[in-house]
C-alpha atoms as a PDB file:
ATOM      1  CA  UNK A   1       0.000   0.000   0.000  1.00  0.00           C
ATOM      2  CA  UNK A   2       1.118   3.188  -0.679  1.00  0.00           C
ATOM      3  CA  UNK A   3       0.032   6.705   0.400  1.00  0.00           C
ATOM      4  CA  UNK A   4       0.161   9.839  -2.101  1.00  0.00           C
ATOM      5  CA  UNK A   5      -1.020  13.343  -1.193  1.00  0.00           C
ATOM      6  CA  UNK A   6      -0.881  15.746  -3.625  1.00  0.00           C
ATOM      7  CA  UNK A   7       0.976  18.499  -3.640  1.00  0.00           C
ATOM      8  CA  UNK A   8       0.799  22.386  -5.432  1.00  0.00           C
ATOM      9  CA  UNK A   9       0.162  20.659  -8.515  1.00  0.00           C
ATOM     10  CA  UNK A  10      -1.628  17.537 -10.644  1.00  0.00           C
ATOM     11  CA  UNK A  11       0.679  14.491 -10.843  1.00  0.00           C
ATOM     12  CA  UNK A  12       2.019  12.347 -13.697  1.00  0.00           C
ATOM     13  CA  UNK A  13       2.390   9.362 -12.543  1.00  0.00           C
ATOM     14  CA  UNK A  14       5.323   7.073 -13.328  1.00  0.00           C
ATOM     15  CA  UNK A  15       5.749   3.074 -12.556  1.00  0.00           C
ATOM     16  CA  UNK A  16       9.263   1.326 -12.638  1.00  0.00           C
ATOM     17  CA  UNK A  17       8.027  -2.221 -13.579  1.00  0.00           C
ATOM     18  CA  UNK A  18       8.117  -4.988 -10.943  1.00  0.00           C
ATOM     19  CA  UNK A  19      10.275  -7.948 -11.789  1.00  0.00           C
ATOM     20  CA  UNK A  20       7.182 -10.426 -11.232  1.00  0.00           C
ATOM     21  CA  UNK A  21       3.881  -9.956 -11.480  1.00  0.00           C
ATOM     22  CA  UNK A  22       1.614  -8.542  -8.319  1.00  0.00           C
ATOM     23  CA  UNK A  23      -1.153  -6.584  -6.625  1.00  0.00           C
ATOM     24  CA  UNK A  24      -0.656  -2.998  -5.488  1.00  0.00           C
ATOM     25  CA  UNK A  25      -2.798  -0.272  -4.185  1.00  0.00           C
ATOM     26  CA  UNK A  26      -2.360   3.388  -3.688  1.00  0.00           C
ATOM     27  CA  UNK A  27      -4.182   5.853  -1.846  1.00  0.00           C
ATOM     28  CA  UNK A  28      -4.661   9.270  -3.091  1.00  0.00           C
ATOM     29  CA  UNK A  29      -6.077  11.787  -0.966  1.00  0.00           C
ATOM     30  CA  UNK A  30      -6.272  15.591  -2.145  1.00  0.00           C
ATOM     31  CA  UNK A  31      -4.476  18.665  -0.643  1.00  0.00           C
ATOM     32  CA  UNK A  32      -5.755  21.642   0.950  1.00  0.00           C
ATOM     33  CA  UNK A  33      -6.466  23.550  -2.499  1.00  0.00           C
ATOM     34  CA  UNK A  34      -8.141  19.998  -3.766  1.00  0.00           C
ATOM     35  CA  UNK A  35      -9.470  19.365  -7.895  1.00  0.00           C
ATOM     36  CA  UNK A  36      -5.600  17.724  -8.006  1.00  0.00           C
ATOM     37  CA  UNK A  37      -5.864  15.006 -10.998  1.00  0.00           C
ATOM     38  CA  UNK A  38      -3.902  12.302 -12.248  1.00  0.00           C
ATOM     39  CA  UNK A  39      -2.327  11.028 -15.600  1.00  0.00           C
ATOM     40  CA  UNK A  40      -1.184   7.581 -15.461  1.00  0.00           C
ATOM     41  CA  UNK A  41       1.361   5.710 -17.810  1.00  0.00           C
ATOM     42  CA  UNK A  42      -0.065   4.054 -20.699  1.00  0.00           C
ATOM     43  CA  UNK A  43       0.887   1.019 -19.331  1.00  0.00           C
ATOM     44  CA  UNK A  44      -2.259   1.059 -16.868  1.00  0.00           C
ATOM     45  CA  UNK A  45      -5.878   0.588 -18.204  1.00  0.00           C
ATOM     46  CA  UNK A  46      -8.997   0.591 -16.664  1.00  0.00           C
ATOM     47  CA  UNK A  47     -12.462  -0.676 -17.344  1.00  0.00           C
ATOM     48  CA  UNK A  48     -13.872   0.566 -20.413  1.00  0.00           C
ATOM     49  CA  UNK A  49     -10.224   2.716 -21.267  1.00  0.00           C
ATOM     50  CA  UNK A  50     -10.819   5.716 -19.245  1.00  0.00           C
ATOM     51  CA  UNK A  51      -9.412   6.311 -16.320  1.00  0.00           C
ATOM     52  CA  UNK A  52     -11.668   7.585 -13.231  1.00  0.00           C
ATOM     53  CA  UNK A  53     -12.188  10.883 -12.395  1.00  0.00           C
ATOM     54  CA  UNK A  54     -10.776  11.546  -8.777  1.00  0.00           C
ATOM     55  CA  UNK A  55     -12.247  12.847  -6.008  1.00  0.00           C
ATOM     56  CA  UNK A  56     -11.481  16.857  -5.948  1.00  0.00           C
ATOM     57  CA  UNK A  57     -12.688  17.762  -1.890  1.00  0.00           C
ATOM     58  CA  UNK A  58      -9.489  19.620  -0.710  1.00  0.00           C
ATOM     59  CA  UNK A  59      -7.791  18.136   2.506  1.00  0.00           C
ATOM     60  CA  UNK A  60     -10.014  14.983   2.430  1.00  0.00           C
ATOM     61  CA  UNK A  61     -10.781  13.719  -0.971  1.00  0.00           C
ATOM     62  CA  UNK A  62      -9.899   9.922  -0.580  1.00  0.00           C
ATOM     63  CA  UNK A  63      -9.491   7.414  -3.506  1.00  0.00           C
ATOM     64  CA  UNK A  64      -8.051   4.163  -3.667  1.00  0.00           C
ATOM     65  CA  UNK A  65      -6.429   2.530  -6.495  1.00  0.00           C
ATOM     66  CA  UNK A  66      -6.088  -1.218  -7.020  1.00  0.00           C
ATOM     67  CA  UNK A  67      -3.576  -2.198  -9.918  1.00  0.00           C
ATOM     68  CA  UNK A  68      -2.530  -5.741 -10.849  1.00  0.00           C
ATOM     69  CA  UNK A  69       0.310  -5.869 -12.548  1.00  0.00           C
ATOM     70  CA  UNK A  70       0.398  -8.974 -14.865  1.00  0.00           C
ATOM     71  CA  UNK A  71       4.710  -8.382 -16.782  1.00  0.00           C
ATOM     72  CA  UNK A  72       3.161  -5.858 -19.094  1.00  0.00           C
ATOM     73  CA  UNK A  73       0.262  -3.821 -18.110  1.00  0.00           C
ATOM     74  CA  UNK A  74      -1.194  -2.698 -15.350  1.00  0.00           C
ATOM     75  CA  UNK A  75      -5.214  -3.604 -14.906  1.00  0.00           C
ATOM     76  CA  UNK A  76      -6.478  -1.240 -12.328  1.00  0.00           C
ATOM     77  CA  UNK A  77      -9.825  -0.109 -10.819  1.00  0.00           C
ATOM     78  CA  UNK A  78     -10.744   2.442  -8.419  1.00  0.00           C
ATOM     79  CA  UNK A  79     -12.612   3.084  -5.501  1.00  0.00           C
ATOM     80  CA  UNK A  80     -13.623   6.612  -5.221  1.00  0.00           C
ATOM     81  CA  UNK A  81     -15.003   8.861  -2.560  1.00  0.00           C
ATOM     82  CA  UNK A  82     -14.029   8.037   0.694  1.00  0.00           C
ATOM     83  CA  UNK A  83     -15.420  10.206   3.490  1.00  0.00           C
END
């Protein structure tokens, strides 16, 4: 699991590949300006091709991101919303 919090700005996200294949999640939670978004490597895909829109509440705008990682892509799914 890991935790991100945005900072002054969106984030482009980047992924070093894993030398086997695996399950990770990350938890994205907004910062005190909030409406932070995400671009993530081509390498992930989601359901239907489009990534999620995030959760934009500043300071406690939650999400969690599940992403399998299979040796070449990275299927992923999100959980959005926490409060």
């Amino acid at each position: 699991m890991f935790d991100f919090q945005f900072g002054a700005f969106n984030e482009t996200f980047t992924f070093t590949a894993p030398t086997k294949p695996g399950t990770f999640i990350l938890k994205l939670v907004q910062d005190s300006v909030g409406s932070r978004t995400a671009t993530w490597p081509a390498t992930v895909k989601w359901p239907g091709g489009t990534a999620p829109t995030l959760t934009t509440t500043l300071t406690t705008g939650t999400d969690i991101i599940t992403l399998y990682w299979n040796g070449t892509s990275y299927f992923s799914v999100s959980s959005l919303n926490f409060s």
